[in-house]
C-alpha atoms as a PDB file:
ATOM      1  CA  UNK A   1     -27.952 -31.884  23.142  1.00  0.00           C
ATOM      2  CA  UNK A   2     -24.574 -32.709  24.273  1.00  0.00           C
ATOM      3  CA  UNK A   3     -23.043 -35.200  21.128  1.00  0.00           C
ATOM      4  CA  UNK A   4     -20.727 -37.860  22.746  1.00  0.00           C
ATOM      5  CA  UNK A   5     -19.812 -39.534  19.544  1.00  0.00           C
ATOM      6  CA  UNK A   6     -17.721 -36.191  18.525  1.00  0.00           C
ATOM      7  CA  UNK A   7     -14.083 -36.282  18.960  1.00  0.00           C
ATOM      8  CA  UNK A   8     -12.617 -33.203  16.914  1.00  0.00           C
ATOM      9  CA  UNK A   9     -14.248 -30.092  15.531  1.00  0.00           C
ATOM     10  CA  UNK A  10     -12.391 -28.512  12.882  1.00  0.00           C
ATOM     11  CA  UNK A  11     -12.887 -24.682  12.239  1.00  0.00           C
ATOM     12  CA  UNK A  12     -10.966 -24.217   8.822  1.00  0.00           C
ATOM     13  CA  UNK A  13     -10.761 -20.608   6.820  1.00  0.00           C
ATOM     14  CA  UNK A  14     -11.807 -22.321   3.753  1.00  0.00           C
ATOM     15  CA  UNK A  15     -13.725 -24.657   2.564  1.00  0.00           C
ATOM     16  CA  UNK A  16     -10.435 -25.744   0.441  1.00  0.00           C
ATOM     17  CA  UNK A  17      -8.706 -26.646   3.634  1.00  0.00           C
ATOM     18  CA  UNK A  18     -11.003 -29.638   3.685  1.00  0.00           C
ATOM     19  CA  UNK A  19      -9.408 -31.892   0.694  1.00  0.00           C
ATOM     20  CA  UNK A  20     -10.907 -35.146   1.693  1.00  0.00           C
ATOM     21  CA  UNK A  21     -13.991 -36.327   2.967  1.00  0.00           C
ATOM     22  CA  UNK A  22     -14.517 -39.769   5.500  1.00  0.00           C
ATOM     23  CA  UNK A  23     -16.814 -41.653   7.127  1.00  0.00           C
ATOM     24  CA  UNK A  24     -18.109 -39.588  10.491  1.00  0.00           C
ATOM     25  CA  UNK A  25     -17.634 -35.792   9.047  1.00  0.00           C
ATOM     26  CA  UNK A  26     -20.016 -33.212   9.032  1.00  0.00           C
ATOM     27  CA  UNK A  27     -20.622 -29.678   8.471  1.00  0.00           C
ATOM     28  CA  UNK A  28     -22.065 -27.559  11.134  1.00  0.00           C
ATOM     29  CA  UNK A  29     -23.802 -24.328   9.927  1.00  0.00           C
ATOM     30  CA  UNK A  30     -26.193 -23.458  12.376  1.00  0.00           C
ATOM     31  CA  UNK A  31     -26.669 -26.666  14.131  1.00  0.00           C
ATOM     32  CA  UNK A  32     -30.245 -26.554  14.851  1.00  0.00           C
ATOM     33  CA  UNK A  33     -30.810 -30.008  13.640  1.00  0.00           C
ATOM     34  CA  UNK A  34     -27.549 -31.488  14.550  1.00  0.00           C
ATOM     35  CA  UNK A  35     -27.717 -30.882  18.262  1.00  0.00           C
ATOM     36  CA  UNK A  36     -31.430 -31.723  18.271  1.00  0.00           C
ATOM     37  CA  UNK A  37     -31.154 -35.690  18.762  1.00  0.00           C
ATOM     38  CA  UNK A  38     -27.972 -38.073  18.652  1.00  0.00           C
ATOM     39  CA  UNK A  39     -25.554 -38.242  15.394  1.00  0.00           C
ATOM     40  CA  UNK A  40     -24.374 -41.642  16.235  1.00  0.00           C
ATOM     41  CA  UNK A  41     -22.168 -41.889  13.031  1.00  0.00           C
ATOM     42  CA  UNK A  42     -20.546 -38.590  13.206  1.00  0.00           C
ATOM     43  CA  UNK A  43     -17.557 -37.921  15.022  1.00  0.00           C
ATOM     44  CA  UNK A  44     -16.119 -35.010  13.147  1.00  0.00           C
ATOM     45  CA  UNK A  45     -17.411 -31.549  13.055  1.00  0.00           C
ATOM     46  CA  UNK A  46     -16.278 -28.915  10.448  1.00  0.00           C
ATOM     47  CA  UNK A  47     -17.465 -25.687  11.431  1.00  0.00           C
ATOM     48  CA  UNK A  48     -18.848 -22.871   8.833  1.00  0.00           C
ATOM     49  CA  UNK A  49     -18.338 -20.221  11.002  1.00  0.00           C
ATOM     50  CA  UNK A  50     -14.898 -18.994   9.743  1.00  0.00           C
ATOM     51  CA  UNK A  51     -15.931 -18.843   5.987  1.00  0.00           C
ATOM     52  CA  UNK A  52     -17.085 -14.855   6.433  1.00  0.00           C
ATOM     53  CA  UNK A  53     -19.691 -15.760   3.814  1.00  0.00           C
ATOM     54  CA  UNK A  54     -21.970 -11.811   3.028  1.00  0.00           C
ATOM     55  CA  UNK A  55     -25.126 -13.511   3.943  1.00  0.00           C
ATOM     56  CA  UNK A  56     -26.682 -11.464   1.076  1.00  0.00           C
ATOM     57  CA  UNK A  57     -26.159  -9.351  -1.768  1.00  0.00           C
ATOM     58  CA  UNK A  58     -28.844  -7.883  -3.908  1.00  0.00           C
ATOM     59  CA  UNK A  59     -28.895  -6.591  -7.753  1.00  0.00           C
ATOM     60  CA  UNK A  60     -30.419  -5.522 -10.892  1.00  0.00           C
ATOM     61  CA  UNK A  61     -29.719  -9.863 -11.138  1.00  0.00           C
ATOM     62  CA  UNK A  62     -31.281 -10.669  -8.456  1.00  0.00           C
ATOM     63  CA  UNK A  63     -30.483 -12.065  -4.909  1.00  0.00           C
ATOM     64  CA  UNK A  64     -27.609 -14.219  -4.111  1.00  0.00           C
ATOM     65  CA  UNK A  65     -28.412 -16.265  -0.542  1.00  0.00           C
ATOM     66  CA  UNK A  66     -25.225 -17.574   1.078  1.00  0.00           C
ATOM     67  CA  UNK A  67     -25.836 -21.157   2.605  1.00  0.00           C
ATOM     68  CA  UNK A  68     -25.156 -19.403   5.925  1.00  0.00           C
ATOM     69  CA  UNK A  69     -27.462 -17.156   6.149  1.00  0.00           C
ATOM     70  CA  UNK A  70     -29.506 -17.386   9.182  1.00  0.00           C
ATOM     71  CA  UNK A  71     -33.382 -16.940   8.675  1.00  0.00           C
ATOM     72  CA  UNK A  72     -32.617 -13.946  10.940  1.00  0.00           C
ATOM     73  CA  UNK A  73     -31.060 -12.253   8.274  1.00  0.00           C
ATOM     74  CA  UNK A  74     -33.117 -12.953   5.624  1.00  0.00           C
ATOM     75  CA  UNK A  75     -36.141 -11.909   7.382  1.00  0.00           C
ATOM     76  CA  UNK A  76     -34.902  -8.422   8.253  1.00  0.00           C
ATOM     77  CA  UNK A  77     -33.974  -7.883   4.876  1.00  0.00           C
ATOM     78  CA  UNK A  78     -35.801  -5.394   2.833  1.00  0.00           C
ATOM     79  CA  UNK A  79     -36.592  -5.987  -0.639  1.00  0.00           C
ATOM     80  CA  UNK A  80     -36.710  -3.402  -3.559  1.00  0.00           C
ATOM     81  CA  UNK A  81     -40.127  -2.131  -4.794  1.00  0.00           C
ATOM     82  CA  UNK A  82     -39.938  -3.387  -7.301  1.00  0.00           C
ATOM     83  CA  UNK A  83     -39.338  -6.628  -6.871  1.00  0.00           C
ATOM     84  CA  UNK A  84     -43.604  -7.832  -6.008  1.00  0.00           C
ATOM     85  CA  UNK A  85     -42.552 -11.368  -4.539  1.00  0.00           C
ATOM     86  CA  UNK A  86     -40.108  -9.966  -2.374  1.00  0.00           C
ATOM     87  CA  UNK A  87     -42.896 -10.226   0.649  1.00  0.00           C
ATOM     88  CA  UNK A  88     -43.094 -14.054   0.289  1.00  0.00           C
ATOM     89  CA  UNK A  89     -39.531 -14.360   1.606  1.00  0.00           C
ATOM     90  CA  UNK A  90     -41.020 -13.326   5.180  1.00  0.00           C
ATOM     91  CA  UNK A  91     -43.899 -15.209   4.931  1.00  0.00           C
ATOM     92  CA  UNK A  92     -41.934 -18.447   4.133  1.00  0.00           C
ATOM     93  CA  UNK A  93     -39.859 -17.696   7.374  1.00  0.00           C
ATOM     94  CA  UNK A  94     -42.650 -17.383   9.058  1.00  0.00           C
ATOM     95  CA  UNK A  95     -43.128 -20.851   8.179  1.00  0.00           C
ATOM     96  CA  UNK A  96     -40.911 -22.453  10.141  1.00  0.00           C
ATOM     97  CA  UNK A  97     -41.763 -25.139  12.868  1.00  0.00           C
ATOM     98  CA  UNK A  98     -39.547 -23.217  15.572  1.00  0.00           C
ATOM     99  CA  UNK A  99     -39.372 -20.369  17.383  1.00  0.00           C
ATOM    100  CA  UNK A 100     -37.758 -16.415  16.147  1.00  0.00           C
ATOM    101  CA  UNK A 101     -35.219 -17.390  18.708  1.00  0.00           C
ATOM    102  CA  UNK A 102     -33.795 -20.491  16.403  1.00  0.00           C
ATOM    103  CA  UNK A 103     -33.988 -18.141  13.689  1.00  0.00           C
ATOM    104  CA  UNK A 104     -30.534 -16.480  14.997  1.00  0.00           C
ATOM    105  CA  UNK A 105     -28.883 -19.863  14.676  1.00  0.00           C
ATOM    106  CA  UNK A 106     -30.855 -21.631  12.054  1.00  0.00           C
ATOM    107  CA  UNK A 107     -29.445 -20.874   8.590  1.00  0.00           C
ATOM    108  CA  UNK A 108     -31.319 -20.934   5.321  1.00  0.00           C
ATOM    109  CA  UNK A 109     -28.733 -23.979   3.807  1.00  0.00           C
ATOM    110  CA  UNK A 110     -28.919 -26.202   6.411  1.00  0.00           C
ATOM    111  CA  UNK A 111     -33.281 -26.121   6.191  1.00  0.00           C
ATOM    112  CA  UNK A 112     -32.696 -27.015   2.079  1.00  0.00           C
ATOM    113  CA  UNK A 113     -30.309 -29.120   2.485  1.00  0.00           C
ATOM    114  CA  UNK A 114     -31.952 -31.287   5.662  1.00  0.00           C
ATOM    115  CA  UNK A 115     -34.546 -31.581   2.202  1.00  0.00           C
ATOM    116  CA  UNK A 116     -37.694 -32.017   4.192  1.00  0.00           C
ATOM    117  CA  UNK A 117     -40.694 -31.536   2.770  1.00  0.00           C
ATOM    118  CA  UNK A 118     -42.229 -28.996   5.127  1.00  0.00           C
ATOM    119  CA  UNK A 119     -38.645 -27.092   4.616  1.00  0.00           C
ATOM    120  CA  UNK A 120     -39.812 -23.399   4.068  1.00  0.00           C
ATOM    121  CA  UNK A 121     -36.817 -22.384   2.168  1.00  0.00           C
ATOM    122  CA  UNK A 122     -36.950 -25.173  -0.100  1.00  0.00           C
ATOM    123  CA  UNK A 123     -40.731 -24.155  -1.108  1.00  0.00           C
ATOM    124  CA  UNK A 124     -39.516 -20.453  -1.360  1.00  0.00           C
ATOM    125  CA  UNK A 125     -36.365 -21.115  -3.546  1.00  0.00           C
ATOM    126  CA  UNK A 126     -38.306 -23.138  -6.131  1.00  0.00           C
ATOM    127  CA  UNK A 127     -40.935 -21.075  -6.283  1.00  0.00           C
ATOM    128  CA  UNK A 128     -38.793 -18.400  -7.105  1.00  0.00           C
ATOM    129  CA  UNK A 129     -37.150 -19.803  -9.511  1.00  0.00           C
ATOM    130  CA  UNK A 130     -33.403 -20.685  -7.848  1.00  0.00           C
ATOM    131  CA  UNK A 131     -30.462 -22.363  -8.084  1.00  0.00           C
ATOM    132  CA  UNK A 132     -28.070 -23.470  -6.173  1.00  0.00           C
ATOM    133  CA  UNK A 133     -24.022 -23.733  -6.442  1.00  0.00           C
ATOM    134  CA  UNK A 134     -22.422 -26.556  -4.979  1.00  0.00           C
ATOM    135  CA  UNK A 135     -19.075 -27.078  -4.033  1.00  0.00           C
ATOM    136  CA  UNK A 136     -17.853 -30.493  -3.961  1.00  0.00           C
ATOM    137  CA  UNK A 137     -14.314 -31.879  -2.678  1.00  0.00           C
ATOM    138  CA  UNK A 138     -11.688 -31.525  -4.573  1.00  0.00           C
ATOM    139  CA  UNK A 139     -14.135 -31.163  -8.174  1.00  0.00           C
ATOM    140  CA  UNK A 140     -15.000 -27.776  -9.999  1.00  0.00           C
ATOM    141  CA  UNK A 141     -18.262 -26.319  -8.607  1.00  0.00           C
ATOM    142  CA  UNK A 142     -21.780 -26.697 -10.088  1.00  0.00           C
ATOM    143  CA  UNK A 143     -25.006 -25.425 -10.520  1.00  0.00           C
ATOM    144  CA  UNK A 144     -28.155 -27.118  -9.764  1.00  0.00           C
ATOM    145  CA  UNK A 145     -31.864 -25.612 -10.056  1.00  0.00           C
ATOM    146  CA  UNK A 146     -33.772 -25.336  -7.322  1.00  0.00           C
ATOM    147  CA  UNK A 147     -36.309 -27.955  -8.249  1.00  0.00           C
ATOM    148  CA  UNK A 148     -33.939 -30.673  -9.209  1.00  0.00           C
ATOM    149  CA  UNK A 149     -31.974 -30.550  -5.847  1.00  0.00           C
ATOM    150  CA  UNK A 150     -34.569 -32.916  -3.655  1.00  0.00           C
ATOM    151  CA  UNK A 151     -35.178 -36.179  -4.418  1.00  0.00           C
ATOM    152  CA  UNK A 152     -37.558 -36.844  -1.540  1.00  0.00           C
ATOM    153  CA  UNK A 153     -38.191 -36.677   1.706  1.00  0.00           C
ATOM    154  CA  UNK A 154     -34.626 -36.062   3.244  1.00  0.00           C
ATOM    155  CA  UNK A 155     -32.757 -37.236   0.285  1.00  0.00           C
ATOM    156  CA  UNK A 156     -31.080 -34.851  -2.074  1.00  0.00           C
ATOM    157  CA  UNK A 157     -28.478 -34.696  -4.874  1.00  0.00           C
ATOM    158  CA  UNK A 158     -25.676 -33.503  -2.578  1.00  0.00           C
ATOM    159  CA  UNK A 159     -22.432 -36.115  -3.046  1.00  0.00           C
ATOM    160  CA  UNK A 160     -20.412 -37.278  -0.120  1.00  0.00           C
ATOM    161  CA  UNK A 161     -18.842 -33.774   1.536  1.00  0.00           C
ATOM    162  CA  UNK A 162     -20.400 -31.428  -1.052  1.00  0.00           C
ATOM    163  CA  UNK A 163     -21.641 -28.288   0.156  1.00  0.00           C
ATOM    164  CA  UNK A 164     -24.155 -25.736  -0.811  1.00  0.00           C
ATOM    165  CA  UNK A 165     -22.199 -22.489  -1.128  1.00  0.00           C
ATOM    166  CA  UNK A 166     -24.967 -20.014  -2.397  1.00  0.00           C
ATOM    167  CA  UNK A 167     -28.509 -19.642  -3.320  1.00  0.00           C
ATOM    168  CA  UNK A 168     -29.706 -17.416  -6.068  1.00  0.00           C
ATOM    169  CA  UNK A 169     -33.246 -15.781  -6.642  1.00  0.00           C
ATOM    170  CA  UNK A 170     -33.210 -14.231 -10.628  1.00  0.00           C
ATOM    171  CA  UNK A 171     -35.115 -10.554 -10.480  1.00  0.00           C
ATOM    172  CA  UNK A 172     -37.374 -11.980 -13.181  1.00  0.00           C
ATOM    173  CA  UNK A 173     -39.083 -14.370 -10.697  1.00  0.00           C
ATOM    174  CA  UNK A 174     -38.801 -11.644  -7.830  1.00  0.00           C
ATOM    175  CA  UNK A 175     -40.642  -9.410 -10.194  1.00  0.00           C
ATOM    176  CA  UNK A 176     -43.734 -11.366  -9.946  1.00  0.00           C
ATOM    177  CA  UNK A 177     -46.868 -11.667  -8.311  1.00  0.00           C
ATOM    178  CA  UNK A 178     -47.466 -14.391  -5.636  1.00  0.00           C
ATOM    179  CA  UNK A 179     -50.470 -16.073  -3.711  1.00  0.00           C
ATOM    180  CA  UNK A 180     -49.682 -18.175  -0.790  1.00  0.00           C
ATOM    181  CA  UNK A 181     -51.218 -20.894   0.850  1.00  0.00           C
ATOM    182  CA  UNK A 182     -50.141 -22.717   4.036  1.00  0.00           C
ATOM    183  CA  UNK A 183     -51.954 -25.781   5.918  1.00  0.00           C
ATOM    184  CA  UNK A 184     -51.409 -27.359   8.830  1.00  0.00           C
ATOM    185  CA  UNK A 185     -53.107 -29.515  11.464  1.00  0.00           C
ATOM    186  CA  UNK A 186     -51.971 -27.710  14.829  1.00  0.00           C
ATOM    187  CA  UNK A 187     -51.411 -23.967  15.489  1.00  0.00           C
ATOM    188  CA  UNK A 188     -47.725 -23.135  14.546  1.00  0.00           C
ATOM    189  CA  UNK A 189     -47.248 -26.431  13.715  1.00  0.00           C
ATOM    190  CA  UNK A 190     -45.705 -28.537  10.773  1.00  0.00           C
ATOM    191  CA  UNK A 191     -46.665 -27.253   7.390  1.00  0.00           C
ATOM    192  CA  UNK A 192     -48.956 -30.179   5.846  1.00  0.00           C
ATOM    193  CA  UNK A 193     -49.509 -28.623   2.626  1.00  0.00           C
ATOM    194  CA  UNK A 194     -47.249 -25.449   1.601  1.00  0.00           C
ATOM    195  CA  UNK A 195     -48.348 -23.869  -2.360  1.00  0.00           C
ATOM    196  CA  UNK A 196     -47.342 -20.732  -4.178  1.00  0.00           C
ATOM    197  CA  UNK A 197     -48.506 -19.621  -7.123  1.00  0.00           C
ATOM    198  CA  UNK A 198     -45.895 -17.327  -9.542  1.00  0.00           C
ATOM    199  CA  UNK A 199     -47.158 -14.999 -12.329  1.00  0.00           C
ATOM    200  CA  UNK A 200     -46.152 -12.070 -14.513  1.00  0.00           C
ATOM    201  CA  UNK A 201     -48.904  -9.506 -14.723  1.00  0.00           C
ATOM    202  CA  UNK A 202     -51.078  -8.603 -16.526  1.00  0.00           C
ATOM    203  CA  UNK A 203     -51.215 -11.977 -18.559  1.00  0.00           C
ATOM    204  CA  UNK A 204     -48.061 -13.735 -17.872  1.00  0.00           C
ATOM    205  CA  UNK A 205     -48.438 -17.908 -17.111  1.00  0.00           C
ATOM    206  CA  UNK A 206     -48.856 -19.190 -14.309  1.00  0.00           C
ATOM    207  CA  UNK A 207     -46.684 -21.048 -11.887  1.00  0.00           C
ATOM    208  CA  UNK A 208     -47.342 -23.532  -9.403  1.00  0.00           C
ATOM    209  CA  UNK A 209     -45.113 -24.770  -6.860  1.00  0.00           C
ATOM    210  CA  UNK A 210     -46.510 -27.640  -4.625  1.00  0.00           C
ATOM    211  CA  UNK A 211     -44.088 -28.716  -1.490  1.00  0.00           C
ATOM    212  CA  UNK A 212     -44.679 -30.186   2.348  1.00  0.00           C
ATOM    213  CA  UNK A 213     -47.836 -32.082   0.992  1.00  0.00           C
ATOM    214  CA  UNK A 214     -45.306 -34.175  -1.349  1.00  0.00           C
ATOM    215  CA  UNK A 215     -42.164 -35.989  -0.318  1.00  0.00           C
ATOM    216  CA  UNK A 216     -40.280 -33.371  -2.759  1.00  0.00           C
ATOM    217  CA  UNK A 217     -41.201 -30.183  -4.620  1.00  0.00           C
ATOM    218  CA  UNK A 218     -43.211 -30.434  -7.480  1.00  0.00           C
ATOM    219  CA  UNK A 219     -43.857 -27.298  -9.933  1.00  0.00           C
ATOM    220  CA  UNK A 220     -46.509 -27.079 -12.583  1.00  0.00           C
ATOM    221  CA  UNK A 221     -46.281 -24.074 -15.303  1.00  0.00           C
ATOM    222  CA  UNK A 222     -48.818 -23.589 -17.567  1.00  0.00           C
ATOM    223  CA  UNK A 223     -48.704 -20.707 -20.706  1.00  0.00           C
ATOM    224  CA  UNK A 224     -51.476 -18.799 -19.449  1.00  0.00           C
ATOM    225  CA  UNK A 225     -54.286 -19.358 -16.863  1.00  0.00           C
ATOM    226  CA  UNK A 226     -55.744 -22.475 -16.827  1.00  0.00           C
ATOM    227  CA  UNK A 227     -59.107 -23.331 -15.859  1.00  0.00           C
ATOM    228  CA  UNK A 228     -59.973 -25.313 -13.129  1.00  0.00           C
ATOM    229  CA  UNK A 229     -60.562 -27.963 -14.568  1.00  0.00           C
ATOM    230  CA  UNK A 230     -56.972 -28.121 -16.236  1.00  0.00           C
ATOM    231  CA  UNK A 231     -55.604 -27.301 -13.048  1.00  0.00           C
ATOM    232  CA  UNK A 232     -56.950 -30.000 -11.521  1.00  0.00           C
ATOM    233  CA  UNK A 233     -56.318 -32.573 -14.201  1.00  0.00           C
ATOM    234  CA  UNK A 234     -52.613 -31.218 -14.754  1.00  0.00           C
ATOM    235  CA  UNK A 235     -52.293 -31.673 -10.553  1.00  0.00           C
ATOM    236  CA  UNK A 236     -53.324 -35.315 -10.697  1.00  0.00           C
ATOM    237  CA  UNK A 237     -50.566 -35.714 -13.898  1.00  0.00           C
ATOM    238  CA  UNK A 238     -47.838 -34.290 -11.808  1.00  0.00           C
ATOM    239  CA  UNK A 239     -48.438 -35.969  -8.658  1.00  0.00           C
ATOM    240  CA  UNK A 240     -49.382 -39.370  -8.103  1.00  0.00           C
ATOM    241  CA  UNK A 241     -50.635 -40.783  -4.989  1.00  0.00           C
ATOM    242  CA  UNK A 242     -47.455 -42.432  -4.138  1.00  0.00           C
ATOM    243  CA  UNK A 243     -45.588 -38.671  -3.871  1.00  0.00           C
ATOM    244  CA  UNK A 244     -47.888 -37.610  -1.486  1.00  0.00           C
ATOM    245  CA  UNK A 245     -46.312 -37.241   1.975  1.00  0.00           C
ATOM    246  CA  UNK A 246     -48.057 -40.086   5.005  1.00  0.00           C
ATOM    247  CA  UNK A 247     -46.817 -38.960   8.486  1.00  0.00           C
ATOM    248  CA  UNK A 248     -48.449 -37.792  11.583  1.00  0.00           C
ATOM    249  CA  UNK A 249     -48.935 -34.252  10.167  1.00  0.00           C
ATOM    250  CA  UNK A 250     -51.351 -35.361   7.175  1.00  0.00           C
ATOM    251  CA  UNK A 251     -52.728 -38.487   5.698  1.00  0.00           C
ATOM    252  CA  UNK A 252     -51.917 -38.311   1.728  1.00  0.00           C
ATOM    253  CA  UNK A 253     -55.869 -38.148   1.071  1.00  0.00           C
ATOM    254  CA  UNK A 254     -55.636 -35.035   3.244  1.00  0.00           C
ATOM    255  CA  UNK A 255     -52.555 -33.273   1.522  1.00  0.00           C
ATOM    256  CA  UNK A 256     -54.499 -34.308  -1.828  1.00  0.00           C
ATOM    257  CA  UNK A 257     -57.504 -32.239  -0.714  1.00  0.00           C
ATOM    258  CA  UNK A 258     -55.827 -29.451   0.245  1.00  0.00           C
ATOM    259  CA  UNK A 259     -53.755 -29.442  -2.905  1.00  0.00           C
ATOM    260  CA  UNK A 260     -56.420 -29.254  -4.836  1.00  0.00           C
ATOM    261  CA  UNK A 261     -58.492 -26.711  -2.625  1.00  0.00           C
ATOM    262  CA  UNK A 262     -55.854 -24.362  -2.342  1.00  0.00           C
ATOM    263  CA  UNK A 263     -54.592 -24.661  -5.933  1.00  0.00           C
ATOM    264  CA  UNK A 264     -57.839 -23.352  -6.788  1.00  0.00           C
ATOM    265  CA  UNK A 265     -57.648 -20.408  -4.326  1.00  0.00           C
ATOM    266  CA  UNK A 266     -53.959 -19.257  -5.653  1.00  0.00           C
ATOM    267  CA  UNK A 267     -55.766 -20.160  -9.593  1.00  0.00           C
ATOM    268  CA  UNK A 268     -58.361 -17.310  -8.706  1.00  0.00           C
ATOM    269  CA  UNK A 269     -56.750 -14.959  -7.240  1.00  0.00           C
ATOM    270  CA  UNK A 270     -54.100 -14.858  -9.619  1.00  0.00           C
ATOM    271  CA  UNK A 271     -56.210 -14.520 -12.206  1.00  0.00           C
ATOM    272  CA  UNK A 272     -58.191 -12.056 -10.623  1.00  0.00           C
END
């Protein structure tokens, strides 16, 4: 989409070039979102492209994510053996509402920091565990987790012109087990209800990350494997009916159901 409300696009080396933020600026990573409908109050465009971020680097640490990685990338990567989780990171691209041909554009920032609750990398970076380092203007960088950084549905912690630099996955989550579980109400379409369950074999806890059937991530960890039951009770603590997601893709009795049915699933296989 052609925006007609943009007058300048800026294409600095740095992201220190930009000391102050205004009124009608706006980063472009990708741009998958921003050229998908009018931006009627943005008139500035600062452009990512020139920052010559590694899109990843991998250690005995873990893996560090740079905002502008494009799902592209991440997808062809090729995680260590060791590391038992590393196959969710495809399967959470696969998750995307769009086709592999946005994937060489879209970048892995700009789906967490759009913060909506079907956002794949969102639900992947919490489960595992992340964190994120944020760069505001003119102010010392900081560190947010993963599961503190949406607030709800397409609302986030990010300050006026702050930007997410980097994402980081710690080997001790990547060194887990996983079950996934992915609803939704059309083929390919909108994830309605998006869970992963986390947990260090042969008797570690268990970890369970809820996202697109809430308005933000919700994670539930529990010392050991719980039964049912106190899965299902500890669900209903965590999640009221008011943080369950109402749009065209799932009615919050729906997301609720699903929740609770594929909870149960990850529970038992995990446990198996």
């Amino acid at each position: 989409m052609n925006l007609n409300t943009i007058v300048e696009v800026k294409r600095p080396a740095s992201a220190d070039e930009i000391r102050q933020w205004r009124a009608g600026d706006a980063w472009l990573a990708g741009g998958t979102w921003l050229f998908s409908e009018p931006q009627i109050h943005t008139d500035t465009l600062i452009d990512l492209g020139r920052f010559d971020w590694a899109p990843l680097e991998s250690g005995a640490d873990g893996l560090a994510i740079a905002a502008t990685c494009t799902i592209a990338q991440l997808y062809a990567f090729a995680p260590p053996a060791e590391w038992a989780a590393g196959p969710l990171i495809g399967q959470c691209c696969r998750s995307f509402l769009s086709s592999f041909k946005i994937w060489n554009e879209a970048t892995v920032g700009g789906n967490i920091v759009m913060s909506l609750p079907a956002g794949p990398m969102i639900s992947l970076t919490v489960a595992l565990e992340g964190s994120y380092t944020l760069w505001p203007r003119g102010g010392a960088p900081r560190e947010v987790r993963a599961i503190d950084f949406v607030t709800g549905n397409h609302a986030n912690v990010l300050a006026p012109g702050e930007l997410l630099r980097a994402i980081r996955l710690p080997a001790s989550a990547l060194a887990k087990t996983f079950a996934f579980r992915r609803g939704e109400l059309t083929h390919l379409g909108r994830s309605s209800v998006l869970l992963i369950g986390t947990r260090l074999r042969p008797a570690g806890g268990l970890t369970l990350t809820v996202t697109a059937a809430t308005v933000k991530p919700v994670q539930l960890a529990f010392d050991g494997l719980p039964s049912a039951e106190e899965l299902r009770d500890a669900i209903d603590a965590a999640i009221p009916d008011a943080l369950y997601l109402d749009d065209v893709h799932g009615s919050p009795e729906h997301r609720r159901h699903l929740t609770y049915h594929y909870a149960e699933q990850i529970r038992r296989e995990l446990g198996a």
